[in-house]
C-alpha atoms as a PDB file:
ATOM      1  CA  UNK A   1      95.345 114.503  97.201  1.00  0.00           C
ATOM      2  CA  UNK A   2      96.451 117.733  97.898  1.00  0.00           C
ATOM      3  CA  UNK A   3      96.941 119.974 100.926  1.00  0.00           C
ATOM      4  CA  UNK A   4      96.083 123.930 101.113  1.00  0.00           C
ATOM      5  CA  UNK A   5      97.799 126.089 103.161  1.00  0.00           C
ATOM      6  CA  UNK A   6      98.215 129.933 103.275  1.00  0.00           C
ATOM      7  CA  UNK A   7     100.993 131.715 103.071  1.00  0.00           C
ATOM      8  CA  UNK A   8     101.756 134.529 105.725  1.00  0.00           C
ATOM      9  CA  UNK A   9     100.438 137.281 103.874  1.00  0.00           C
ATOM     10  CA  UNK A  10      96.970 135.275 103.896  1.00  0.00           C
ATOM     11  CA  UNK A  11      97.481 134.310 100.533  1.00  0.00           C
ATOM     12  CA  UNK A  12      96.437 130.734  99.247  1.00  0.00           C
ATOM     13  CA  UNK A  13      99.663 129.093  98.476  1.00  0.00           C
ATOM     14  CA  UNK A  14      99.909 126.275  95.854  1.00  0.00           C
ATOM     15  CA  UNK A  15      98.621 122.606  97.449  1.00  0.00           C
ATOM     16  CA  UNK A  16     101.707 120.295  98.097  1.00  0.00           C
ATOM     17  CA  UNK A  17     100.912 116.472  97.193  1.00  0.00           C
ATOM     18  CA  UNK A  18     100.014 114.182  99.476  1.00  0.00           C
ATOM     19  CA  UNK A  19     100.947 110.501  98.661  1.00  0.00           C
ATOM     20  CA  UNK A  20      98.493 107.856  99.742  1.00  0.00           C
ATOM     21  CA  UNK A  21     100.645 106.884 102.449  1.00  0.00           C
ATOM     22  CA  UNK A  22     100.930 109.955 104.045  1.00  0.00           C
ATOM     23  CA  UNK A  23      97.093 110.520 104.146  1.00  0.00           C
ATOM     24  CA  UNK A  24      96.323 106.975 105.683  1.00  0.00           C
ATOM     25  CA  UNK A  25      98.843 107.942 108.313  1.00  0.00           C
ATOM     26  CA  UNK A  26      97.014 110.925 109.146  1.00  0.00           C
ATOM     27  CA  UNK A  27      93.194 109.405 109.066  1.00  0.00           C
ATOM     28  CA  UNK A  28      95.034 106.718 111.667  1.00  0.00           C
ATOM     29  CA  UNK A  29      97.010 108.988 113.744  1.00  0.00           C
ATOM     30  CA  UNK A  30      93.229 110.958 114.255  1.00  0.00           C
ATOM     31  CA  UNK A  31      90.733 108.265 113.671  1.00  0.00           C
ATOM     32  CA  UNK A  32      87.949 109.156 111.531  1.00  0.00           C
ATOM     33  CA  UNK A  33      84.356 107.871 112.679  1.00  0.00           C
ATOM     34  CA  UNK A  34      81.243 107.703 109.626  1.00  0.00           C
ATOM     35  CA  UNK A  35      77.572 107.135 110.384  1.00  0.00           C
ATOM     36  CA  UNK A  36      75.197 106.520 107.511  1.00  0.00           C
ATOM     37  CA  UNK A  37      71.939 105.084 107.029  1.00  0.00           C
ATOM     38  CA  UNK A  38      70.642 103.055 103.822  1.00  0.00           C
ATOM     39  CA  UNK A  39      67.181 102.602 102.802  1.00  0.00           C
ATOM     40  CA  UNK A  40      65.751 100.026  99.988  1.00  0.00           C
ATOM     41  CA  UNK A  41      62.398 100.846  98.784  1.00  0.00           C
ATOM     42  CA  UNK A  42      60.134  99.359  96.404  1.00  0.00           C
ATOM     43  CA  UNK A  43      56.965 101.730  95.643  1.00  0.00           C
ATOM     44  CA  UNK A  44      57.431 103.565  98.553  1.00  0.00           C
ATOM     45  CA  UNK A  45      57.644 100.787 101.064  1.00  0.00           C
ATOM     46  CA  UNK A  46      60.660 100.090 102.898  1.00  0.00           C
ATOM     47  CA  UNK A  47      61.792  97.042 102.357  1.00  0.00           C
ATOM     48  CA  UNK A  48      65.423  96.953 104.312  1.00  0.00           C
ATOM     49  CA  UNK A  49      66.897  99.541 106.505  1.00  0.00           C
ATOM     50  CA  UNK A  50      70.488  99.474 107.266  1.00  0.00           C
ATOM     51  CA  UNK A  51      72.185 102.062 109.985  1.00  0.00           C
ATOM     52  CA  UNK A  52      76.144 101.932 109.257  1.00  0.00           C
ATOM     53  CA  UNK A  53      78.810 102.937 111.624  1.00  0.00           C
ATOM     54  CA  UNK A  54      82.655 102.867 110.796  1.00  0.00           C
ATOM     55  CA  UNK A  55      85.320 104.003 112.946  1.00  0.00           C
ATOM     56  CA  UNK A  56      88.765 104.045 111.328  1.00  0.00           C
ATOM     57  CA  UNK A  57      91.803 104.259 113.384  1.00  0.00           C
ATOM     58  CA  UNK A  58      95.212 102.859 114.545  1.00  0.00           C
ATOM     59  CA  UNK A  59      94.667 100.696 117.999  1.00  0.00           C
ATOM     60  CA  UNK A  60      96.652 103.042 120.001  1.00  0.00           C
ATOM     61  CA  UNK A  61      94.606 105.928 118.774  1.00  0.00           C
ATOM     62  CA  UNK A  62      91.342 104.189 119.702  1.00  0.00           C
ATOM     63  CA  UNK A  63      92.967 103.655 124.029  1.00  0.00           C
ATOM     64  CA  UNK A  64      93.938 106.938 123.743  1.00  0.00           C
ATOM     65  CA  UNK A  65      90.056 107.726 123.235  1.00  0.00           C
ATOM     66  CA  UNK A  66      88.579 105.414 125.900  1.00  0.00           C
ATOM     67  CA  UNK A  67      87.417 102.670 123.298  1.00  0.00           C
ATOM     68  CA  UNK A  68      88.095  99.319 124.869  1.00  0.00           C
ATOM     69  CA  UNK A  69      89.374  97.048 121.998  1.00  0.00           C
ATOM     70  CA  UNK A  70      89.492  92.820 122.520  1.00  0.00           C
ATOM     71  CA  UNK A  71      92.332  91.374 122.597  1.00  0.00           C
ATOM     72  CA  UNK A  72      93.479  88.646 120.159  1.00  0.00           C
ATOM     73  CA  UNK A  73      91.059  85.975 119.732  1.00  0.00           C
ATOM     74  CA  UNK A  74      88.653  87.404 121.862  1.00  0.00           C
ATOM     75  CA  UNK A  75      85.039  89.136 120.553  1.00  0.00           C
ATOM     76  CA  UNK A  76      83.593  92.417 121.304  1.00  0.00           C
ATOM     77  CA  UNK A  77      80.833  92.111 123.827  1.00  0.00           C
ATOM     78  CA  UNK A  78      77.045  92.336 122.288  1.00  0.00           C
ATOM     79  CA  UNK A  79      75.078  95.917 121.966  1.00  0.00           C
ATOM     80  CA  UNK A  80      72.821  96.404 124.907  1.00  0.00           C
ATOM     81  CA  UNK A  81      74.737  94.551 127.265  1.00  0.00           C
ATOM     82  CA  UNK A  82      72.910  91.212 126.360  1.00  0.00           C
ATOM     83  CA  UNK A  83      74.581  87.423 126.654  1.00  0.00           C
ATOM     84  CA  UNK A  84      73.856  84.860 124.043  1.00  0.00           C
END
């Protein structure tokens, strides 16, 4: 990976590596949230639908942003607010 900056002048200065390390840090340090939606289809009928959502980040990132994260053995509570 590689980073671009510009230089003072507004010039495009030469990308500095970025180790793997460094860029995990960063994605964690921010959090990074993907939404994405897969559909099968066989003859133009749907057969399966699937509506992904991934949120990526360290735990401490994720209080700072109001997301309320179970504790250690425990599970997170069911969409819609439902009990099982």
């Amino acid at each position: 990976m590689a980073q671009e900056r510009l230089e003072g002048d507004g010039r495009l200065a030469v990308p500095e590596p970025v180790s793997l390390c460094e860029a995990l840090d960063r994605v964690l340090h921010k959090g990074v949230a993907l939404r994405g939606d897969i559909v099968l289809s066989v003859a133009d009928v749907d057969l399966v639908y699937l509506g992904l959502q991934l949120l990526l980040s360290s735990p401490e990132t994720a209080r700072r942003a109001g997301i309320v994260l179970p504790l250690r053995g425990q599970s997170l509570p069911a969409a819609g607010g439902g009990t099982t």
